[in-house]
N, C-alpha and C. Protein backbone atom coordinates (compact mmCIF):
# COMPACT_ATOMS: atom_id res chain seq x y z
N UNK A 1 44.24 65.61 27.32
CA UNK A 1 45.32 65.97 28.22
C UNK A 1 46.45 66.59 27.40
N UNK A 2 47.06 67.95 28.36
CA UNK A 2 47.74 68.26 27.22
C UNK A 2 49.31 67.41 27.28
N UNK A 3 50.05 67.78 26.45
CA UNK A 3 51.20 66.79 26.34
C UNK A 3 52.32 67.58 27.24
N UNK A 4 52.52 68.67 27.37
CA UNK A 4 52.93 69.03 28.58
C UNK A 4 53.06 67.95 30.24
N UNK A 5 51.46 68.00 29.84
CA UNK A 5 51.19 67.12 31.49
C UNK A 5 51.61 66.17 31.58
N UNK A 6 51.75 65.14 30.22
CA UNK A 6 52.44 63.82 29.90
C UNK A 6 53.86 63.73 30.33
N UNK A 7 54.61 65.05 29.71
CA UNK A 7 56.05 65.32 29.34
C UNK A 7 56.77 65.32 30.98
N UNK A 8 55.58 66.20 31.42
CA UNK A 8 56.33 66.70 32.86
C UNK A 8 56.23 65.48 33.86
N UNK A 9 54.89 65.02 33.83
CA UNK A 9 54.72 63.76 34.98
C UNK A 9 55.62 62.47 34.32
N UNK A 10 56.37 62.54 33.40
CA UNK A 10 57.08 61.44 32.98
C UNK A 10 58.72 62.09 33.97
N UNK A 11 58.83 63.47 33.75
CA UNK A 11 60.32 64.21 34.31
C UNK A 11 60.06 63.99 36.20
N UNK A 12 58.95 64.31 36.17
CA UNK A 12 58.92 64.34 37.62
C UNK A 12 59.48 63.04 37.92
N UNK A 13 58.35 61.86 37.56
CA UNK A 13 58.72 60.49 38.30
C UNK A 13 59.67 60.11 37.69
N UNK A 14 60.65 60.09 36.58
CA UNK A 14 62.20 59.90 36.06
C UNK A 14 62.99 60.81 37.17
N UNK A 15 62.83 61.80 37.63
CA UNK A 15 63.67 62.62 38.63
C UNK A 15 63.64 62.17 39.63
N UNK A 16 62.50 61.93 40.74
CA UNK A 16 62.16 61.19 41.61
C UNK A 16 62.95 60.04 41.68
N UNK A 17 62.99 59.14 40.97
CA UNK A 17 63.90 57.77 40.88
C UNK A 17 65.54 58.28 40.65
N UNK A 18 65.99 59.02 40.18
CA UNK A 18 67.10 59.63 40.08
C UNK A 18 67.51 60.22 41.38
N UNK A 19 66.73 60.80 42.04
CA UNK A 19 67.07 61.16 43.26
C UNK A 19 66.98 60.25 43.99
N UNK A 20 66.15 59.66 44.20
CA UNK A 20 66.30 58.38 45.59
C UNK A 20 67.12 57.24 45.26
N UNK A 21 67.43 56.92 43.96
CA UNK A 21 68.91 56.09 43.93
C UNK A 21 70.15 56.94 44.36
N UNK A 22 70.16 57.62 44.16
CA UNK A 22 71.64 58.94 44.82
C UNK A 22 70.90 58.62 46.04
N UNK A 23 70.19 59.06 46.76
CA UNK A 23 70.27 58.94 48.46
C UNK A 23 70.31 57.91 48.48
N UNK A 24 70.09 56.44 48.05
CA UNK A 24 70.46 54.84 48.10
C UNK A 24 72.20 54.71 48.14
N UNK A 25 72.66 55.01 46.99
CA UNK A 25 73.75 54.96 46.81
C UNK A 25 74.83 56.21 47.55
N UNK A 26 74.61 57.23 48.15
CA UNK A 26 74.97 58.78 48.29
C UNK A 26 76.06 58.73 47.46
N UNK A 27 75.22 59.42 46.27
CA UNK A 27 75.82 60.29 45.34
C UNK A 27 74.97 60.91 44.94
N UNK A 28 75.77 62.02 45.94
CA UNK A 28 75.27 63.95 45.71
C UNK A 28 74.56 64.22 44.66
N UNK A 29 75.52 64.25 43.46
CA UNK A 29 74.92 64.82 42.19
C UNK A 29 73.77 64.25 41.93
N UNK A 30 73.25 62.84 41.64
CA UNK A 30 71.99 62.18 40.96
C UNK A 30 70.94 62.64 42.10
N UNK A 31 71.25 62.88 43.03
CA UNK A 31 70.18 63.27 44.14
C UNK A 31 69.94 65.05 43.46
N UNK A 32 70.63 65.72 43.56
CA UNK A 32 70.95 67.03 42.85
C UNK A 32 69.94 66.76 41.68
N UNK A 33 70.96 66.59 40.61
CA UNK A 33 70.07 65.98 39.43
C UNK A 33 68.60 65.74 39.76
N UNK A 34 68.43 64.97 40.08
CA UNK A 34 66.94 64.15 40.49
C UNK A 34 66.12 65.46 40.82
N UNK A 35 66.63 66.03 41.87
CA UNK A 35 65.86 66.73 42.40
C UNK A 35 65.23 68.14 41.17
N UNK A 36 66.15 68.44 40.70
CA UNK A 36 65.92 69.57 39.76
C UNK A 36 64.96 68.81 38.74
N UNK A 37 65.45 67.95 38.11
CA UNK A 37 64.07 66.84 37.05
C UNK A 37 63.04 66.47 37.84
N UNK A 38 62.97 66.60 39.03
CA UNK A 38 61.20 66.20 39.87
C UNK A 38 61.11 67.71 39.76
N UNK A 39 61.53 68.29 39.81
CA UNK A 39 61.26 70.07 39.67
C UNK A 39 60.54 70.59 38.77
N UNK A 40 61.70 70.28 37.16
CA UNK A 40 61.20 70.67 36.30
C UNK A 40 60.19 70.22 35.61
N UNK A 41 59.39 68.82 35.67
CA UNK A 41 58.62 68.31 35.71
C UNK A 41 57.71 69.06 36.64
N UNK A 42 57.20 68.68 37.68
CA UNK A 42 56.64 69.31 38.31
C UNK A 42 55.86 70.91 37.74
N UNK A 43 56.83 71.70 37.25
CA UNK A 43 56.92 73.13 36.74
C UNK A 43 55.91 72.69 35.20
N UNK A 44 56.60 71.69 34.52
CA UNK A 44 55.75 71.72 33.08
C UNK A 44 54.60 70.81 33.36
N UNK A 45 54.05 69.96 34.05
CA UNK A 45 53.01 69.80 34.19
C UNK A 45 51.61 70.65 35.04
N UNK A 46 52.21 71.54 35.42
CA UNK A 46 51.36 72.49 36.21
C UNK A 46 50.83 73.46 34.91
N UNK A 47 52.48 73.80 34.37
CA UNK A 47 52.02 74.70 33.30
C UNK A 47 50.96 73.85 31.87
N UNK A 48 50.80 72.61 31.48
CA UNK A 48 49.88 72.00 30.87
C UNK A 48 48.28 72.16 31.59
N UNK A 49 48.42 71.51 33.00
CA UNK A 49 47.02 72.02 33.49
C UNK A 49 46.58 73.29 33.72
N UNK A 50 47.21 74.10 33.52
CA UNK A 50 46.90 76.14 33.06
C UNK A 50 46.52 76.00 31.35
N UNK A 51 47.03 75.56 30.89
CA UNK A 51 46.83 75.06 29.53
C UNK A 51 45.57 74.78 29.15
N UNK A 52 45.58 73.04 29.65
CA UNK A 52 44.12 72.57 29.86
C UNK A 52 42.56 73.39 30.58
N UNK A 53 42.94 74.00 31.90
CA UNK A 53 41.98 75.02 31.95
C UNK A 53 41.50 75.99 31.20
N UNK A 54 42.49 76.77 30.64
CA UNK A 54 42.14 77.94 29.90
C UNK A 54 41.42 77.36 28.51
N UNK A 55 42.05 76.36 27.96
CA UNK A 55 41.08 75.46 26.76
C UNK A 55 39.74 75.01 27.04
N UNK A 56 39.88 74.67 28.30
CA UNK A 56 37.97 74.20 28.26
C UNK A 56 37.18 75.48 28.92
N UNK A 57 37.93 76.05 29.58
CA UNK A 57 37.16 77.77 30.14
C UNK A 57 36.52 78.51 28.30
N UNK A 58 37.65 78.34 27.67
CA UNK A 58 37.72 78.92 26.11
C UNK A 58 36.12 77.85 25.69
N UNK A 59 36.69 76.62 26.08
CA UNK A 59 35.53 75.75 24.75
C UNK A 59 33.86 76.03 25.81
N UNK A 60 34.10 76.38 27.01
CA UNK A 60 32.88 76.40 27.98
C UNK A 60 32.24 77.98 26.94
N UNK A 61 32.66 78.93 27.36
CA UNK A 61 32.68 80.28 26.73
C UNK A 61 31.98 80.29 25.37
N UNK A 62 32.61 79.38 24.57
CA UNK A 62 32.13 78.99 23.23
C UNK A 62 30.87 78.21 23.19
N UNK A 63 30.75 77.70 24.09
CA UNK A 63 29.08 76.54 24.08
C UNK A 63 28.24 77.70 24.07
N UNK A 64 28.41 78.44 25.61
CA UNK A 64 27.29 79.31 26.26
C UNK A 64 26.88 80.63 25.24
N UNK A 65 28.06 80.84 24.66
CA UNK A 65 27.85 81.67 22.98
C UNK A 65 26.84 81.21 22.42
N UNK A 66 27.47 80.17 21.80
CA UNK A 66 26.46 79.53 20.67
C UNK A 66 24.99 79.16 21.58
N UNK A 67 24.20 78.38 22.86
CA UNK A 67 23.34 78.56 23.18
C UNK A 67 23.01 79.57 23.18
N UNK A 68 23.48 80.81 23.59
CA UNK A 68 22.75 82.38 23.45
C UNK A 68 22.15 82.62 22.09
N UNK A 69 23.06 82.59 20.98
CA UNK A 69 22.76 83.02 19.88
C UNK A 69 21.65 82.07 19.44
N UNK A 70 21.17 80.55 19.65
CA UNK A 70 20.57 80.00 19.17
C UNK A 70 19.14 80.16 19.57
N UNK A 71 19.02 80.88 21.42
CA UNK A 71 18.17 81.55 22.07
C UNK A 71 17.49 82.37 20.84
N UNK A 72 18.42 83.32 20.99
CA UNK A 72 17.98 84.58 20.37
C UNK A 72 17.62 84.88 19.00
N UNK A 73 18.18 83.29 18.14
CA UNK A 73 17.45 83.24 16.77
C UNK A 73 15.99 82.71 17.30
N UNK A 74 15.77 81.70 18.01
CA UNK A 74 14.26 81.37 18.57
C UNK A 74 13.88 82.58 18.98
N UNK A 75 13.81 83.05 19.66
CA UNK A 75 12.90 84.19 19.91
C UNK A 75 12.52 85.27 18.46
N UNK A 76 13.85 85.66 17.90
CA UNK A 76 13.17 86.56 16.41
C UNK A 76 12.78 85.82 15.92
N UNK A 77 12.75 84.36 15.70
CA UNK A 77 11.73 83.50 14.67
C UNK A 77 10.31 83.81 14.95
N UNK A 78 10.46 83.34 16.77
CA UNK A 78 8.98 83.64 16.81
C UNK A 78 8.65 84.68 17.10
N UNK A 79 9.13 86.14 17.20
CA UNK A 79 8.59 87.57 16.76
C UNK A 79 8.13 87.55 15.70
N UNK A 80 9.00 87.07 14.67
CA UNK A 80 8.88 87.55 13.03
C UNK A 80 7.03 86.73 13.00
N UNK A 81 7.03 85.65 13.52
CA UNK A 81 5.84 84.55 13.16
C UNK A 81 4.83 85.30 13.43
């Protein structure tokens, strides 16, 4: 997991609680506040799982490589034979 996803789902639910104590208490700002940190959270954990996709799309890409090439040394082995 990337640490992004950690970073952000820690901002989200720290924002989340920041905001619903301001609507507990009404005060504007921590609700404000809150809301922008469930935001920006929100924002960097999305951007970690774009992260995480493109890394295992990358490491998928890289398997199906290397099975090809290992194909295709079997087969000239057994031409050459």
């Amino acid at each position: 997991m990337d640490k992004d996803r950690m970073k952000g789902k820690a901002d989200e639910v720290a924002g989340r609680v920041k905001r619903q104590a301001g609507e507990w208490t009404g005060d504007t700002e921590a609700q404000v506040e809150g809301g922008a940190q469930e935001v920006k959270g929100k924002v960097q954990n999305a951007w970690g799982k774009t992260k995480d996709a493109v890394r295992d799309a990358a490491d998928e890409a890289k398997r199906r490589q290397d099975e090809h090439e290992a194909e295709h040394d079997d087969r000239r082995k057994r031409d050459v034979a």
